[in-house]
C-alpha atoms as a PDB file:
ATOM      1  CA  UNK A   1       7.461  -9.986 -30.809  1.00  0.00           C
ATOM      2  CA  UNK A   2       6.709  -6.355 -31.917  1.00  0.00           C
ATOM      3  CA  UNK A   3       6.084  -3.319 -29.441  1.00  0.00           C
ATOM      4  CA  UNK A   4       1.716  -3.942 -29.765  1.00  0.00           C
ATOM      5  CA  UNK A   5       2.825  -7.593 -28.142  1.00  0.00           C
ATOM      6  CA  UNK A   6       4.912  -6.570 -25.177  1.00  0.00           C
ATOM      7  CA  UNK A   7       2.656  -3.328 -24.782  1.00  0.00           C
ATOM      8  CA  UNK A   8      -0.651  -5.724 -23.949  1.00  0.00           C
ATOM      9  CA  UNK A   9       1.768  -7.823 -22.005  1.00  0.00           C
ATOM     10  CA  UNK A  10       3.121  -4.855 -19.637  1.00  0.00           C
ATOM     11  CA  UNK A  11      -0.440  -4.292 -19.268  1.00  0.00           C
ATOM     12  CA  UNK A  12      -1.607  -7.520 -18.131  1.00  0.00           C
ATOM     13  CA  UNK A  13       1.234  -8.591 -16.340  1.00  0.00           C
ATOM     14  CA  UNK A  14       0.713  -4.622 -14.282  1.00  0.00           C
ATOM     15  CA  UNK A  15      -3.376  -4.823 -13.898  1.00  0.00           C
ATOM     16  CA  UNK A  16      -2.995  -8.217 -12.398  1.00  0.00           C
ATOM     17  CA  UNK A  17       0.288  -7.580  -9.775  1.00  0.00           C
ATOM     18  CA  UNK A  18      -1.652  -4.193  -9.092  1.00  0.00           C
ATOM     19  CA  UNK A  19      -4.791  -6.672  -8.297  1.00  0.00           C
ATOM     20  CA  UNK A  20      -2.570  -8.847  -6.202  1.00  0.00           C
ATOM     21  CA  UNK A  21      -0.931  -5.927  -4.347  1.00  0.00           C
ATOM     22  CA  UNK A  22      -4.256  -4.267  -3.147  1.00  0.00           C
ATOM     23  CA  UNK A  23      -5.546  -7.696  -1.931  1.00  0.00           C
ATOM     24  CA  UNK A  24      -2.345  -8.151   0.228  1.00  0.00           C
ATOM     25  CA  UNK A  25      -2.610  -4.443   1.957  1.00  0.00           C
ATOM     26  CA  UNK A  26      -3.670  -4.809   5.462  1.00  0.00           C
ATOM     27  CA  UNK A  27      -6.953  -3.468   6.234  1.00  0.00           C
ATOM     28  CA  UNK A  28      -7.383  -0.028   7.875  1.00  0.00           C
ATOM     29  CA  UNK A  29      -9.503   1.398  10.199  1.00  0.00           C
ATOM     30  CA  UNK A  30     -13.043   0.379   9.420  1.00  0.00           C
ATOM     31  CA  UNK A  31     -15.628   2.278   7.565  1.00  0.00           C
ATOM     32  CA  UNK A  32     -16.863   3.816  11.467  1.00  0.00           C
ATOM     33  CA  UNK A  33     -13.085   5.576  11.686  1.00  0.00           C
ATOM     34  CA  UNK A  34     -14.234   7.870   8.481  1.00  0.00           C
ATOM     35  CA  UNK A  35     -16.889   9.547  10.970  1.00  0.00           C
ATOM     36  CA  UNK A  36     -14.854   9.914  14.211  1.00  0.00           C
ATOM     37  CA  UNK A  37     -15.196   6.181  15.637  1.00  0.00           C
ATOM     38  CA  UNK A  38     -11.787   5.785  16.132  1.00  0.00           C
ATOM     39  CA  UNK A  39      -8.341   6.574  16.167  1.00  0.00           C
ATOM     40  CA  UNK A  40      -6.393   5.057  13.810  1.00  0.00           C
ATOM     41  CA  UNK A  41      -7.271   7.327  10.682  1.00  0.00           C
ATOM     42  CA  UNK A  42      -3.879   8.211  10.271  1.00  0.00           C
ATOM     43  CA  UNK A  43      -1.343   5.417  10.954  1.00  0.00           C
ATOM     44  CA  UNK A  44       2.107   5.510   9.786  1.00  0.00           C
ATOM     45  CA  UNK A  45       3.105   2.840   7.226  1.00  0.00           C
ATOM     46  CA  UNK A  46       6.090   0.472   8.683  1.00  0.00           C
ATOM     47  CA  UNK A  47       8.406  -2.412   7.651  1.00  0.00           C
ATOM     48  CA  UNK A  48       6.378  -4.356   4.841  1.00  0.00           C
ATOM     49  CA  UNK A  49       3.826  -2.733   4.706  1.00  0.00           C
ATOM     50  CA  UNK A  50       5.528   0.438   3.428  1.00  0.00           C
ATOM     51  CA  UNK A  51       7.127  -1.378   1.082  1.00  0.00           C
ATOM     52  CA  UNK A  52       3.912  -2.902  -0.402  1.00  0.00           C
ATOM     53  CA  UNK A  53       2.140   0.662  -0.415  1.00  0.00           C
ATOM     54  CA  UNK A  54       5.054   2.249  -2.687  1.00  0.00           C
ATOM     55  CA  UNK A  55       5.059  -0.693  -4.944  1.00  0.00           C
ATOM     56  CA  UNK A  56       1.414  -0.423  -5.216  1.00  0.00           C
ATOM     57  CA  UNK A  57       1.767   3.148  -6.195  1.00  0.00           C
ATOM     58  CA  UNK A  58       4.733   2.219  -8.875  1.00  0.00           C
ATOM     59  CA  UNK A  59       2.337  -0.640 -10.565  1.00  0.00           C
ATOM     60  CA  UNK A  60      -0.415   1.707 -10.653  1.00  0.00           C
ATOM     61  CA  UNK A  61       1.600   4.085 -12.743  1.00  0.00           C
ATOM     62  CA  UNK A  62       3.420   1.604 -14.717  1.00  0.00           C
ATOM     63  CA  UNK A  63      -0.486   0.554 -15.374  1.00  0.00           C
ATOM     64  CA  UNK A  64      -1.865   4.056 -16.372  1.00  0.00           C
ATOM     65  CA  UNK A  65       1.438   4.935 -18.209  1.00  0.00           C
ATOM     66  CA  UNK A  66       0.870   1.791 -20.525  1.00  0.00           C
ATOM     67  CA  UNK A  67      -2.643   2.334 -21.289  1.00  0.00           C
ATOM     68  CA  UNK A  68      -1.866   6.130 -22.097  1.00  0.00           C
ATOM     69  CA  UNK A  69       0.469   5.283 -24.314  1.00  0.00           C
ATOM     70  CA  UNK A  70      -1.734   2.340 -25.989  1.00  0.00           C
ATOM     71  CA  UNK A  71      -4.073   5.363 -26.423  1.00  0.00           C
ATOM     72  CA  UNK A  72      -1.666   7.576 -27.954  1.00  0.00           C
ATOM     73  CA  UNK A  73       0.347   6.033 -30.094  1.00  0.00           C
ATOM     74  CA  UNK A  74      -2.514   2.561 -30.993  1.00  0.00           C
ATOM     75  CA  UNK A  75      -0.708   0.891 -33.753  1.00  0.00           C
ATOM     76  CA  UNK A  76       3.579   0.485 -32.981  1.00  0.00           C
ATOM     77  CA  UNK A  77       5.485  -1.237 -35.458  1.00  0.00           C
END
């Protein structure tokens, strides 16, 4: 395996965990809570879903990170 290979495969293996970590988030306050229709704009994040929200933030960078350096440096030997 050279560094192209495992390169694609961080980036598959991130996009699709990222995918499957946004899908598990519970859902917020609905789209009426943006104008004033409720309380719960700003909730504090407990237990698992705290944990879920950082690991969605590390995936996301370990995604970006990736395809910036896919961009930079396109053919690794």
């Amino acid at each position: 395996m050279n560094s192209t290979t495992i390169l694609q495969a961080v980036t598959v293996g991130s996009a699709v965990l990222l995918v499957i970590a946004i899908l598990l988030q519970q859902r917020g306050a609905s789209l009426g809570a943006g104008f004033g229709g409720s309380n719960e704009l700003y909730t504090t994040r407990r237990g698992l879903d705290k944990n879920l929200f950082e690991v969605t933030i590390v995936l996301a960078v370990i995604f970006v990170l990736s395809i910036l350096i896919s961009l930079v440096v396109p053919n690794l030997k």
